[in-house]
Protein backbone atom coordinates (compact mmCIF):
# COMPACT_ATOMS: atom_id res chain seq x y z
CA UNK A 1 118.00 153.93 64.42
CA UNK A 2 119.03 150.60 65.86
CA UNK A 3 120.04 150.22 69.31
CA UNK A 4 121.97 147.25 70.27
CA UNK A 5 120.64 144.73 72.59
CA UNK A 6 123.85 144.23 74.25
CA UNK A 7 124.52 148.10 75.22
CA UNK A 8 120.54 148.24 76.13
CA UNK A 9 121.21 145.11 78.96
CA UNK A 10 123.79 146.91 80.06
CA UNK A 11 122.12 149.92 80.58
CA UNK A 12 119.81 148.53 82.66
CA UNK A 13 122.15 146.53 84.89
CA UNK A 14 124.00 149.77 85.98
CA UNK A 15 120.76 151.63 86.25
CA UNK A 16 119.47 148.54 88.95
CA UNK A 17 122.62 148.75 90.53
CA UNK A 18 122.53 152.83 90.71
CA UNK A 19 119.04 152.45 92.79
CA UNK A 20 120.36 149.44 95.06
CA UNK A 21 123.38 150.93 96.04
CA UNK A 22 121.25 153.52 97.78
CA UNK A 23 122.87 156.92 97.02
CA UNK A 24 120.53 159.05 94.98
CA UNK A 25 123.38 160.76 93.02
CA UNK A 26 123.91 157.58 91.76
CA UNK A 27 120.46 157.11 90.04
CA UNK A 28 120.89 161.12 89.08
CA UNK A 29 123.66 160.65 87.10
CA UNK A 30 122.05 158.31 84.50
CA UNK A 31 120.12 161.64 83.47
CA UNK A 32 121.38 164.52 81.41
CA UNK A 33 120.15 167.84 82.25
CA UNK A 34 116.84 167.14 80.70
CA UNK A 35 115.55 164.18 81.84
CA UNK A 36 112.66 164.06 84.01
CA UNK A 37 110.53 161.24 85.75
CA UNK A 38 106.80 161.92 86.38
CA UNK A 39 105.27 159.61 89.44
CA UNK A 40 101.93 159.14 90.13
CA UNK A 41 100.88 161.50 87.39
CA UNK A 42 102.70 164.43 89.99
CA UNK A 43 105.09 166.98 88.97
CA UNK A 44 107.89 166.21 87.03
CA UNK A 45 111.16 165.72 89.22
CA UNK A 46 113.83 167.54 86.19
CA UNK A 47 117.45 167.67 86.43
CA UNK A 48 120.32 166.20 88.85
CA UNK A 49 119.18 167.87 91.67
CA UNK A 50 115.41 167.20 91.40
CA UNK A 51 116.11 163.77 90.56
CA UNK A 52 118.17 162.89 93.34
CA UNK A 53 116.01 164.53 95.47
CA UNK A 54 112.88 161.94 94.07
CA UNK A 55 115.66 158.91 94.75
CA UNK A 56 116.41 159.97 97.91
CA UNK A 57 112.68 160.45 99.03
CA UNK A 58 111.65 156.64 97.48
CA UNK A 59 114.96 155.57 99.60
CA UNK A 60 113.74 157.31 102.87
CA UNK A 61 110.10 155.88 102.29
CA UNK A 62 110.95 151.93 101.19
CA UNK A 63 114.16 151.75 102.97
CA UNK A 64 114.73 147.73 102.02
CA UNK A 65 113.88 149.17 98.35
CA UNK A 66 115.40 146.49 96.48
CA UNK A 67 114.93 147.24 91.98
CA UNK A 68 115.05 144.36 89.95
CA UNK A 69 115.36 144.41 86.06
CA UNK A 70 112.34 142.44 84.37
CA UNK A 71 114.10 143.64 80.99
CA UNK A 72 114.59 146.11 78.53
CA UNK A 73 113.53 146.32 74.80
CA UNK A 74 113.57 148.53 71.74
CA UNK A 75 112.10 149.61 68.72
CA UNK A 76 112.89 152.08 66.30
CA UNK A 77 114.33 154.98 68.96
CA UNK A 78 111.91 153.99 71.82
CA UNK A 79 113.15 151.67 74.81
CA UNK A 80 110.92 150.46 77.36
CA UNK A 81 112.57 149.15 80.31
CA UNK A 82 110.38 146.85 82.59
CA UNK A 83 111.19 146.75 86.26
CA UNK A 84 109.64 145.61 89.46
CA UNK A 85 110.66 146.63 93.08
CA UNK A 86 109.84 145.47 96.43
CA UNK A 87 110.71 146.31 100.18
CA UNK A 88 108.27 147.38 103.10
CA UNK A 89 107.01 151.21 103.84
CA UNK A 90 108.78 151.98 105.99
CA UNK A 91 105.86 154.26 108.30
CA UNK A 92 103.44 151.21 108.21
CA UNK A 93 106.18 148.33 107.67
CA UNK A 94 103.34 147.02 104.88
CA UNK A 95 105.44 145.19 102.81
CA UNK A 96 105.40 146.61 98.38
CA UNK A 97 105.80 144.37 95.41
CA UNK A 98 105.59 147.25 92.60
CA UNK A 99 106.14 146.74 88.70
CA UNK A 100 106.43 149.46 85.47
């Protein structure tokens, strides 16, 4: 299966722009009913509920969160989407400069 480059840029634009625009249903909806992000090696947060309940918690911790895209590639029917994200905690004020 080959997945266009184009579509894949794309993708990750609006995904950026779902977590900057700081409304968690926002980064939800890029998830079907299935999906589910693991942090930290922690429980998996699954579905639109759980998942905008994990936005909403990285929102409320790293208020200034600010995502950029670093890219996105495929092969075969795998995509790997590189990102980094910085803003400050916002208990301590430290500042974060995080990448995945």
């Amino acid at each position: 299966m080959s997945i266009d480059q184009a579509r894949l840029d794309d993708l990750a634009t609006r995904y950026v722009e779902a977590w900057n625009s700081k409304v968690p249903e926002n980064v939800a909806l890029f998830h079907d009913a299935k999906s589910q992000i693991v942090i930290n090696r922690g429980e998996p947060s699954v579905g639109f509920d759980e998942l905008t309940a994990m936005a909403a918690g990285f929102h409320a911790a790293v208020p200034d969160l600010v995502l950029q895209n670093d890219g996105i590639r495929a092969a075969g029917d795998h995509v790997v989407f590189m990102w980094t994200f910085t803003g400050h905690d916002a208990e301590t004020g430290n500042p974060l400069n995080v990448t995945g």
